[in-house]
Structure formats: structure tokens, C-alpha cells
PDB file of N, CA and C in Angstrom:
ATOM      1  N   UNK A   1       0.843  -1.159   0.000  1.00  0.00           N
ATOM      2  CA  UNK A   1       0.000   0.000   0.000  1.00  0.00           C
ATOM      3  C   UNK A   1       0.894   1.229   0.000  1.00  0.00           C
ATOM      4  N   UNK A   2       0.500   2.047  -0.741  1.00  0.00           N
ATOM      5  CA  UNK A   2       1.088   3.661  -0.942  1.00  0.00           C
ATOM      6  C   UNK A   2       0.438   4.300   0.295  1.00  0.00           C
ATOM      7  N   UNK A   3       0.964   5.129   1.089  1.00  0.00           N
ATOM      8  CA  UNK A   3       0.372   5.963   2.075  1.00  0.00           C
ATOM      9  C   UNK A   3       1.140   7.511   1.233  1.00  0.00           C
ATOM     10  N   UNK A   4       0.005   8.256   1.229  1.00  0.00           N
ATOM     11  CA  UNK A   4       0.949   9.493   0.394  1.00  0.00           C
ATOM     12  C   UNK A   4       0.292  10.688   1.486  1.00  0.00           C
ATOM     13  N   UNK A   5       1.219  12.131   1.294  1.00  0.00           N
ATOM     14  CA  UNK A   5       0.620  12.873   2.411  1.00  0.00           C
ATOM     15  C   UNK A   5       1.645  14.166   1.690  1.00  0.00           C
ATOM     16  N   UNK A   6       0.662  15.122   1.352  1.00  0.00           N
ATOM     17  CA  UNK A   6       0.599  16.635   0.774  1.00  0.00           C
ATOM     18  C   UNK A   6       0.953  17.294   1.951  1.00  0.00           C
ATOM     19  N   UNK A   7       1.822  18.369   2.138  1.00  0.00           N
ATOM     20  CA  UNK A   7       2.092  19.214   3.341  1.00  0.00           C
ATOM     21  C   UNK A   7       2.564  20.313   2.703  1.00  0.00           C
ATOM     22  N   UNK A   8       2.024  21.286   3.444  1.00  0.00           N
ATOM     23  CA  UNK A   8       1.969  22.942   3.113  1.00  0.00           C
ATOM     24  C   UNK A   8       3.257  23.013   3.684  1.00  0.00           C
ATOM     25  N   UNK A   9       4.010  23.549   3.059  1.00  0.00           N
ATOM     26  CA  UNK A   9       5.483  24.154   3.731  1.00  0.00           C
ATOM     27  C   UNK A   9       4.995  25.383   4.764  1.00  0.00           C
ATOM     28  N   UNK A  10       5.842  24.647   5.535  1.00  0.00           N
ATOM     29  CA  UNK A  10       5.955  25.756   6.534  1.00  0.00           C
ATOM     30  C   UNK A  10       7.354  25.958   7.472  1.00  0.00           C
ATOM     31  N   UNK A  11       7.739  27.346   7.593  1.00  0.00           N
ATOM     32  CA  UNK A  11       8.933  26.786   8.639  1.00  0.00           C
ATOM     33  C   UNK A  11       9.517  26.541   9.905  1.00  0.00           C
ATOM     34  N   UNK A  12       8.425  25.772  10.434  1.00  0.00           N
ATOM     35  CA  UNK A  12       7.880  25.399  11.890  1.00  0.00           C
ATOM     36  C   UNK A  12       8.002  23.612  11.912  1.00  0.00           C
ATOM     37  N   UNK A  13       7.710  23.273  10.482  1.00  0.00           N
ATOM     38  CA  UNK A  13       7.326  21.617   9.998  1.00  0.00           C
ATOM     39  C   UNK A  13       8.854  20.829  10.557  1.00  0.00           C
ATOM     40  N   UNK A  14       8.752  19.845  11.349  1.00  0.00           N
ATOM     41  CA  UNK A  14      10.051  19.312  11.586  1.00  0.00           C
ATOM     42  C   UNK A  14       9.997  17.583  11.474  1.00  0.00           C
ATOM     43  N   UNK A  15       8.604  17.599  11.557  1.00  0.00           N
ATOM     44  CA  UNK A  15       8.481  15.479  11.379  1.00  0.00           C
ATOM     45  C   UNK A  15       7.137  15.309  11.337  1.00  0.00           C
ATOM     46  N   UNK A  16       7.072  14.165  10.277  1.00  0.00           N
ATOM     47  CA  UNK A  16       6.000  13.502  10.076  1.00  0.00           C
ATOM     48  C   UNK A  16       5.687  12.194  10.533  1.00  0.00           C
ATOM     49  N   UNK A  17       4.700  11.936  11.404  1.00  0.00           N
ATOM     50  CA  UNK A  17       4.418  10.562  11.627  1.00  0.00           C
ATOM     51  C   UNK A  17       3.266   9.820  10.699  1.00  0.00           C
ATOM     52  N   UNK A  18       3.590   8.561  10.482  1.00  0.00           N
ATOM     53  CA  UNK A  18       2.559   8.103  10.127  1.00  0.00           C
ATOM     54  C   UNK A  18       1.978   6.888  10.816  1.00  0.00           C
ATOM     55  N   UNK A  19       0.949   6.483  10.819  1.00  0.00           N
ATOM     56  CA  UNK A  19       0.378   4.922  11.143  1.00  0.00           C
ATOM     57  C   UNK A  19      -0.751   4.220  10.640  1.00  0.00           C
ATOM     58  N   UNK A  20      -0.595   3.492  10.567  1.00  0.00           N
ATOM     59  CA  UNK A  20      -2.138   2.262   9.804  1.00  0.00           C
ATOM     60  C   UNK A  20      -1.968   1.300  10.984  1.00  0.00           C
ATOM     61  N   UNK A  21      -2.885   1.478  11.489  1.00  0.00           N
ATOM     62  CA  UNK A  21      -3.563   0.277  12.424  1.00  0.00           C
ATOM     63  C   UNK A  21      -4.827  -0.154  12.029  1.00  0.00           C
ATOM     64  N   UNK A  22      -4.599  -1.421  11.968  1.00  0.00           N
ATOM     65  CA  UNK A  22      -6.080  -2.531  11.900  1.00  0.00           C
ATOM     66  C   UNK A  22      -6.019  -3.343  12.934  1.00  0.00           C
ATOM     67  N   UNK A  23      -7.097  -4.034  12.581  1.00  0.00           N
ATOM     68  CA  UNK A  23      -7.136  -5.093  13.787  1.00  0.00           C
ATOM     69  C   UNK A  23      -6.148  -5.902  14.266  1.00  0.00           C
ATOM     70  N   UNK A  24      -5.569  -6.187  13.246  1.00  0.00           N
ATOM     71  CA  UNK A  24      -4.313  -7.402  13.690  1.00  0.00           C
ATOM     72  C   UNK A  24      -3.103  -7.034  13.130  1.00  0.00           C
ATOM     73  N   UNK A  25      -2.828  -5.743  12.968  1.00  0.00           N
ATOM     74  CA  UNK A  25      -1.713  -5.089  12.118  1.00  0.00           C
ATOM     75  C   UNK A  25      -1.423  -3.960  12.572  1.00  0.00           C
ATOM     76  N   UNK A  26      -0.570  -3.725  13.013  1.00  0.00           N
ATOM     77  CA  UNK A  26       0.241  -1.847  13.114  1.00  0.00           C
ATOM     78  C   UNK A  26       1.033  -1.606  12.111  1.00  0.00           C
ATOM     79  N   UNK A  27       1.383  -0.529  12.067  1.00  0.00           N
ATOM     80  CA  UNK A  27       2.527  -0.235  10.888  1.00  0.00           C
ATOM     81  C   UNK A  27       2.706   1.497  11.489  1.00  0.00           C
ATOM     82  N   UNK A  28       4.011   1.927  11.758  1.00  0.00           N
ATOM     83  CA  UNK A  28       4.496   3.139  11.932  1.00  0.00           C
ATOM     84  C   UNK A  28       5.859   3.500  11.225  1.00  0.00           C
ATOM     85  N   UNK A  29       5.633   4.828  10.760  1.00  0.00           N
ATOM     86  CA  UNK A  29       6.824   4.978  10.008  1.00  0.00           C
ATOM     87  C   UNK A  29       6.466   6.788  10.308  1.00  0.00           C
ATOM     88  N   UNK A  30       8.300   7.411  10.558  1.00  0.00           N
ATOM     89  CA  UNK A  30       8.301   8.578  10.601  1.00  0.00           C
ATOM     90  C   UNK A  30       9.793   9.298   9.279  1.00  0.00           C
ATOM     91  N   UNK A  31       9.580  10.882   9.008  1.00  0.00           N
ATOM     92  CA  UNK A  31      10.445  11.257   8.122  1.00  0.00           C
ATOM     93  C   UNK A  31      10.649  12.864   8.349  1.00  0.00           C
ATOM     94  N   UNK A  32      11.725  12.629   8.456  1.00  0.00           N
ATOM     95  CA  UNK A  32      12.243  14.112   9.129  1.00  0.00           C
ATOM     96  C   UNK A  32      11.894  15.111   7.623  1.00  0.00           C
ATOM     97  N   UNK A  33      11.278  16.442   8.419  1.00  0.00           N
ATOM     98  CA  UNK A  33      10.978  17.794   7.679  1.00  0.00           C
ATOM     99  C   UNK A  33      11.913  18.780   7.752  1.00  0.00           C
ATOM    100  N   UNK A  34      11.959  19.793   6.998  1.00  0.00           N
ATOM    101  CA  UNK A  34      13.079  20.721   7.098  1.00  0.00           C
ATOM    102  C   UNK A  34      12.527  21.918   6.756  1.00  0.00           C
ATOM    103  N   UNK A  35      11.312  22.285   7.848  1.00  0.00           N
ATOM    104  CA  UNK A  35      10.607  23.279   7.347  1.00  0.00           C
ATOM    105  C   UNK A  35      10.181  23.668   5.770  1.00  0.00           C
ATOM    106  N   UNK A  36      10.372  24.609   5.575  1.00  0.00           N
ATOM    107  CA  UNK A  36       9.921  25.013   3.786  1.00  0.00           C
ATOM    108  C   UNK A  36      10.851  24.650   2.837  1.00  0.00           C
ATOM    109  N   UNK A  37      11.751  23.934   3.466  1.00  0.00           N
ATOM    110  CA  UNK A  37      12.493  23.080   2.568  1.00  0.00           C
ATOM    111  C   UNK A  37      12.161  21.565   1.746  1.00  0.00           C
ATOM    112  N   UNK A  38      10.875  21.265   3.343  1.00  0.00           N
ATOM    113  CA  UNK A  38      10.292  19.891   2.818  1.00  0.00           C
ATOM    114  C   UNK A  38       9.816  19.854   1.563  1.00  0.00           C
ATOM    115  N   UNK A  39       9.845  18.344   1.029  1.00  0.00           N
ATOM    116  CA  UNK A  39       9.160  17.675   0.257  1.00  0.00           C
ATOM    117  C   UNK A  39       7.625  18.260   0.205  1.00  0.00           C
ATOM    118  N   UNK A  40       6.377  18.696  -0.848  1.00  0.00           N
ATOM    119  CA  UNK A  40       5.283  18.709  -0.755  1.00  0.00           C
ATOM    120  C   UNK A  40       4.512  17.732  -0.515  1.00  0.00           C
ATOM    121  N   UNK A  41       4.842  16.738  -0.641  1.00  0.00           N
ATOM    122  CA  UNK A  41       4.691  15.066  -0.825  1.00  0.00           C
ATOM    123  C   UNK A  41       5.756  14.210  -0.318  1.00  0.00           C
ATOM    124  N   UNK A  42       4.878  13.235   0.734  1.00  0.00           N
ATOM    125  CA  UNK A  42       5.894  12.388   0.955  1.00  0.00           C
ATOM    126  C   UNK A  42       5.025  10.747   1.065  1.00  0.00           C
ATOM    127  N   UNK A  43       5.648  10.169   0.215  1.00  0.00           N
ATOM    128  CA  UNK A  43       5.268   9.047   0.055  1.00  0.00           C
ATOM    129  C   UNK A  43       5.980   7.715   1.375  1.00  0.00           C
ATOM    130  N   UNK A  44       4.919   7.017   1.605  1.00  0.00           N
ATOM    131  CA  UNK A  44       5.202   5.594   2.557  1.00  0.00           C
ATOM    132  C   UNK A  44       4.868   4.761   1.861  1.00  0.00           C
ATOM    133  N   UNK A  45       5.722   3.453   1.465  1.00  0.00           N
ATOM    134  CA  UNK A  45       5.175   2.279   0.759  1.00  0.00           C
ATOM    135  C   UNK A  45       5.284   0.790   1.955  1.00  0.00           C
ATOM    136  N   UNK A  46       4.070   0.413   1.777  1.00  0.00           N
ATOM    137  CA  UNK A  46       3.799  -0.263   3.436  1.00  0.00           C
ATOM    138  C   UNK A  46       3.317  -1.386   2.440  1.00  0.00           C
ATOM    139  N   UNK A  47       5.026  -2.191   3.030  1.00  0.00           N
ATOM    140  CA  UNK A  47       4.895  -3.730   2.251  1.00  0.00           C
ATOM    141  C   UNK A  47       4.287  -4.935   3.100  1.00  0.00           C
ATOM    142  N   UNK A  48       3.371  -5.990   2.408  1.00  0.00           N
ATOM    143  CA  UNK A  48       3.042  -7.073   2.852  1.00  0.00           C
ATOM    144  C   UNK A  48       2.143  -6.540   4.508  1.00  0.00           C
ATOM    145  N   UNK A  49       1.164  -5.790   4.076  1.00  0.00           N
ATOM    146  CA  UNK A  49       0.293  -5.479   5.240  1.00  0.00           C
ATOM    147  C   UNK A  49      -0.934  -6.362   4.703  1.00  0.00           C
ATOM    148  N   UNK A  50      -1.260  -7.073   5.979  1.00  0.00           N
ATOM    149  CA  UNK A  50      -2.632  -8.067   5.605  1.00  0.00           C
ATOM    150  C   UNK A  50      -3.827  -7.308   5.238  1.00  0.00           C
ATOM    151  N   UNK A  51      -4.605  -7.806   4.395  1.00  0.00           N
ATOM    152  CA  UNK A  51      -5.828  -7.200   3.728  1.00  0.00           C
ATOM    153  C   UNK A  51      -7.088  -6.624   5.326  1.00  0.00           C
ATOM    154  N   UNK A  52      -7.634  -6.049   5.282  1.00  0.00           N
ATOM    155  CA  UNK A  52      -8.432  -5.402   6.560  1.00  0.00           C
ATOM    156  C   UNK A  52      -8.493  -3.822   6.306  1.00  0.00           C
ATOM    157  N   UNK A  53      -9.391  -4.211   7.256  1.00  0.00           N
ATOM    158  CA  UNK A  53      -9.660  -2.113   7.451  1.00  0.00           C
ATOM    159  C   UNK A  53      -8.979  -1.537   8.274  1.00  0.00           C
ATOM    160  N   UNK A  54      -8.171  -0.340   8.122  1.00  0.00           N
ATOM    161  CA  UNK A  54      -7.047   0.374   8.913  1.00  0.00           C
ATOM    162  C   UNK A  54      -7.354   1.759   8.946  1.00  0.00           C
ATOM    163  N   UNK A  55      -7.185   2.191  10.012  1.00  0.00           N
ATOM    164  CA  UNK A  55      -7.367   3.656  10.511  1.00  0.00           C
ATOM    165  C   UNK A  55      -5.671   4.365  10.017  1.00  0.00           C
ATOM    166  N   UNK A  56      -5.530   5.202   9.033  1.00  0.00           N
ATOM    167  CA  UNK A  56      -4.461   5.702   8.069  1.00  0.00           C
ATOM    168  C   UNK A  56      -4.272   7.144   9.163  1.00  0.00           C
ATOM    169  N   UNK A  57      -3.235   7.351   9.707  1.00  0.00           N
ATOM    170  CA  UNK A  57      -3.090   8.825  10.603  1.00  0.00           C
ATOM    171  C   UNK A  57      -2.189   9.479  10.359  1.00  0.00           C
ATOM    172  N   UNK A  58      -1.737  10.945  10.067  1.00  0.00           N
ATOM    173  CA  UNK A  58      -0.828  11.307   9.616  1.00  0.00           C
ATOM    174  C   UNK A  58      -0.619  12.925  10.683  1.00  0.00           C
ATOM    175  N   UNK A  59       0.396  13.005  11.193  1.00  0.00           N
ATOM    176  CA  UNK A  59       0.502  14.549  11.743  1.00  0.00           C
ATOM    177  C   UNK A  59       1.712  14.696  12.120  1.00  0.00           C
ATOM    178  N   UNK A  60       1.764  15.965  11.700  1.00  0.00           N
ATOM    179  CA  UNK A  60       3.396  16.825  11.861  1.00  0.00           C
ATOM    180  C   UNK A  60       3.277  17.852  13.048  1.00  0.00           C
ATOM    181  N   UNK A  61       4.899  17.142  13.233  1.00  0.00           N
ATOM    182  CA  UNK A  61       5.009  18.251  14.771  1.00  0.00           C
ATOM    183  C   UNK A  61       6.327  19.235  13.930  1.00  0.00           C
ATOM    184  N   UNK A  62       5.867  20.480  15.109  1.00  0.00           N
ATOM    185  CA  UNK A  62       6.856  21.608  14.940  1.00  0.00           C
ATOM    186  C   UNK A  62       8.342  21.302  15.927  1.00  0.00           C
ATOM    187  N   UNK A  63       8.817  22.451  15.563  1.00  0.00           N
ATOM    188  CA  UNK A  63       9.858  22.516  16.245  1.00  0.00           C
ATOM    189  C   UNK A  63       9.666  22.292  18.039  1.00  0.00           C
ATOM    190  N   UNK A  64       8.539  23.017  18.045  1.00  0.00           N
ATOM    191  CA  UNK A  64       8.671  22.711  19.800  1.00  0.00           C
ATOM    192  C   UNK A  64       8.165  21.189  20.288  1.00  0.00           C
ATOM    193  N   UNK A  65       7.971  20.394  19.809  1.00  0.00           N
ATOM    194  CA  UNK A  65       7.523  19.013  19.476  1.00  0.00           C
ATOM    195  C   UNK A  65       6.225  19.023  19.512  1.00  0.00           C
ATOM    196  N   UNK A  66       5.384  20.182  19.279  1.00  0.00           N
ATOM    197  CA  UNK A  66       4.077  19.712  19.125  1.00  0.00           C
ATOM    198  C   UNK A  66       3.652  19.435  17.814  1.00  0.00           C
ATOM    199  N   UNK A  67       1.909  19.127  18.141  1.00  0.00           N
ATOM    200  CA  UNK A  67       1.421  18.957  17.131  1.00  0.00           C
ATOM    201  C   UNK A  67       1.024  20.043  15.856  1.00  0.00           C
ATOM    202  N   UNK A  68       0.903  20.276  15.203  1.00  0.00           N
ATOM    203  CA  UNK A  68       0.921  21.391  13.936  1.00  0.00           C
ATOM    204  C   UNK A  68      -0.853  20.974  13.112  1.00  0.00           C
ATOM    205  N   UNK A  69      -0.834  19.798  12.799  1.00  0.00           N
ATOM    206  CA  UNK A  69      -1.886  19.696  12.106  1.00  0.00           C
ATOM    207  C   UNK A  69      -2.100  18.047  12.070  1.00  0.00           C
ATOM    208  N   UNK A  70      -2.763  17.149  11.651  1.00  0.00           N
ATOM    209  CA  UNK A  70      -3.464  16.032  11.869  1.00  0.00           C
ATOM    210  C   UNK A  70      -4.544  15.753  10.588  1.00  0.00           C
ATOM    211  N   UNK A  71      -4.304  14.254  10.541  1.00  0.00           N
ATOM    212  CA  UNK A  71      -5.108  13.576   8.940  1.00  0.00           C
ATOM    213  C   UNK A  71      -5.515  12.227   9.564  1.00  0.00           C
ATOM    214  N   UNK A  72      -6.391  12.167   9.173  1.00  0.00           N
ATOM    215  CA  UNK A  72      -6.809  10.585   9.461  1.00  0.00           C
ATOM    216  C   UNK A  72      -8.407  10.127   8.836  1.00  0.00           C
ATOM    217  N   UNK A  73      -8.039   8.722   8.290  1.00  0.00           N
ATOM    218  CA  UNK A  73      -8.553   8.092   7.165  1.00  0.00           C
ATOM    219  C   UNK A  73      -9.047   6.555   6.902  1.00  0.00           C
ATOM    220  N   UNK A  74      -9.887   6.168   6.906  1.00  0.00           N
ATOM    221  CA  UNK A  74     -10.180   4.813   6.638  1.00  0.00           C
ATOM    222  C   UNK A  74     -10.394   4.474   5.588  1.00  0.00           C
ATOM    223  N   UNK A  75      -9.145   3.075   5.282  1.00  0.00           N
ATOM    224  CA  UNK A  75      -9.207   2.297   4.210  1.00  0.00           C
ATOM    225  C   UNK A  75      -9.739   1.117   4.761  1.00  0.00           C
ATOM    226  N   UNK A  76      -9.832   0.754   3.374  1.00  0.00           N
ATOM    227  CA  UNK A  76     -10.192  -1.098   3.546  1.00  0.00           C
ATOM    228  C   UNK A  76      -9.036  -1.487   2.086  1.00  0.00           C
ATOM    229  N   UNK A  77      -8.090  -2.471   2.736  1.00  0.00           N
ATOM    230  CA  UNK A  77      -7.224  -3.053   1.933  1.00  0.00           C
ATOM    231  C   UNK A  77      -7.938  -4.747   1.569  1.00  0.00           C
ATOM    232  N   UNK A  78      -8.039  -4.654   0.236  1.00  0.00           N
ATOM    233  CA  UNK A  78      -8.547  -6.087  -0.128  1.00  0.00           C
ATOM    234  C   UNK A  78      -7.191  -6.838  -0.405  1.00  0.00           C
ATOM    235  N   UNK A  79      -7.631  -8.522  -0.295  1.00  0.00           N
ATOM    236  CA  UNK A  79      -6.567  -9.071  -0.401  1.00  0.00           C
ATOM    237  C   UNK A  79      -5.862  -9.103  -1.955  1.00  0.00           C
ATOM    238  N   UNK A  80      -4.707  -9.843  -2.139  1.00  0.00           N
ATOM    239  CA  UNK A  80      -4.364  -9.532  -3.459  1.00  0.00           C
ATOM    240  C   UNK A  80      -4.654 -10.560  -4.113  1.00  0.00           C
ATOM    241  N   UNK A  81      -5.264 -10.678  -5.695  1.00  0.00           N
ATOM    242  CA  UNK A  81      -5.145 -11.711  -5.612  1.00  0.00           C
ATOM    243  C   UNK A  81      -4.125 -12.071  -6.666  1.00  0.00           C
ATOM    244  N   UNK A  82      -3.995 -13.475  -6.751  1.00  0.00           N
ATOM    245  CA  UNK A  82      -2.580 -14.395  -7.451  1.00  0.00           C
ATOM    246  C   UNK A  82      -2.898 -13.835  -8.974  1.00  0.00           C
ATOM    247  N   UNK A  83      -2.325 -13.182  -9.316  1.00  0.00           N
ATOM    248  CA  UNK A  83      -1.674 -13.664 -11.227  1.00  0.00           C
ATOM    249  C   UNK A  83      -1.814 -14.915 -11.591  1.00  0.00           C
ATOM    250  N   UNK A  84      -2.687 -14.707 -12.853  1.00  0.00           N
ATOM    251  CA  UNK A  84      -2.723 -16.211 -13.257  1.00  0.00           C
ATOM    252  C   UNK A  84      -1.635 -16.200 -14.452  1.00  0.00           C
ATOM    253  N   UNK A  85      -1.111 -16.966 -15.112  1.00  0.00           N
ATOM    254  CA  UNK A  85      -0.295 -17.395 -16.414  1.00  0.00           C
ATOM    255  C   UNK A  85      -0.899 -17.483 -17.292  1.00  0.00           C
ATOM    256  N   UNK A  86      -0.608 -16.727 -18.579  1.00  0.00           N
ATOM    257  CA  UNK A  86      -1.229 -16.951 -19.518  1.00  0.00           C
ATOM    258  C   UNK A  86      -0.570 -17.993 -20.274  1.00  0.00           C
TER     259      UNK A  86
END
């Protein structure tokens, strides 16, 4: 799964967290900001996560370690299915 996440530059922006939790699955991943230097986009590619519904959360803290702003999202990941051979 692609987790993707648009951020307004700002020069306060210092880290992004992310997480997908489902029922029987966590997944956390963070990526350092550099204020208005950041990326507009920053992509997470979240390998071999079991098919289920996951609460997708995304929020950047500032320099003083707080919070700045907050995203959060429900997917439903279906399973994959097999390639057949032609």
C-alpha cells in the first residue's frame, strides 16, 4: 500500500508521523521535515500489510515538538489476488 501525504510548507514543519492500524496489524513509520524546505509530498510504501480495514493517521510536529496539524482516514485493503499465467 502507498500511504501518500501533501504538506503545506511551513517553517515550523520538523516530522512527520505516520500509522495504519487494523485489527491485527500496526505499521508506523516517521520522516524528518526541514521546514519550507520539505518535500510537498511524501510518500510511505507499506509492504506485505494483511488485507483489513485500517485507521491511516498522519501529523506533523513543529519545532517545539508539538502537534501542527493532523489527517486521518479509513481504508479497507482487499486481499491480493494471485496472477494467473497466460
Amino acid at each position: 500500500m502507498l500511504i501518500q501525504i501533501d504538506i503545506a510548507p511551513h517553517p515550523e514543519n520538523r516530522l512527520l508521523k505516520i500509522s495504519a492500524v487494523g485489527d491485527d496489524y500496526c505499521w508506523h513509520g516517521e520522516q524528518a521535515l526541514a521546514g519550507v524546505d520539505s518535500p510537498r509530498r511524501v510518500v510511505f510504501e507499506v509492504r506485505e500489510l494483511p488485507a483489513g480495514l485500517y485507521k491511516i493517521r498522519g501529523e506533523i510536529i513543529g519545532i517545539d515538538g508539538r502537534s501542527r496539524g493532523k489527517v486521518a482516514r479509513r481504508v479497507t485493503l482487499l486481499p491480493r489476488v494471485p496472477e494467473i499465467a497466460s
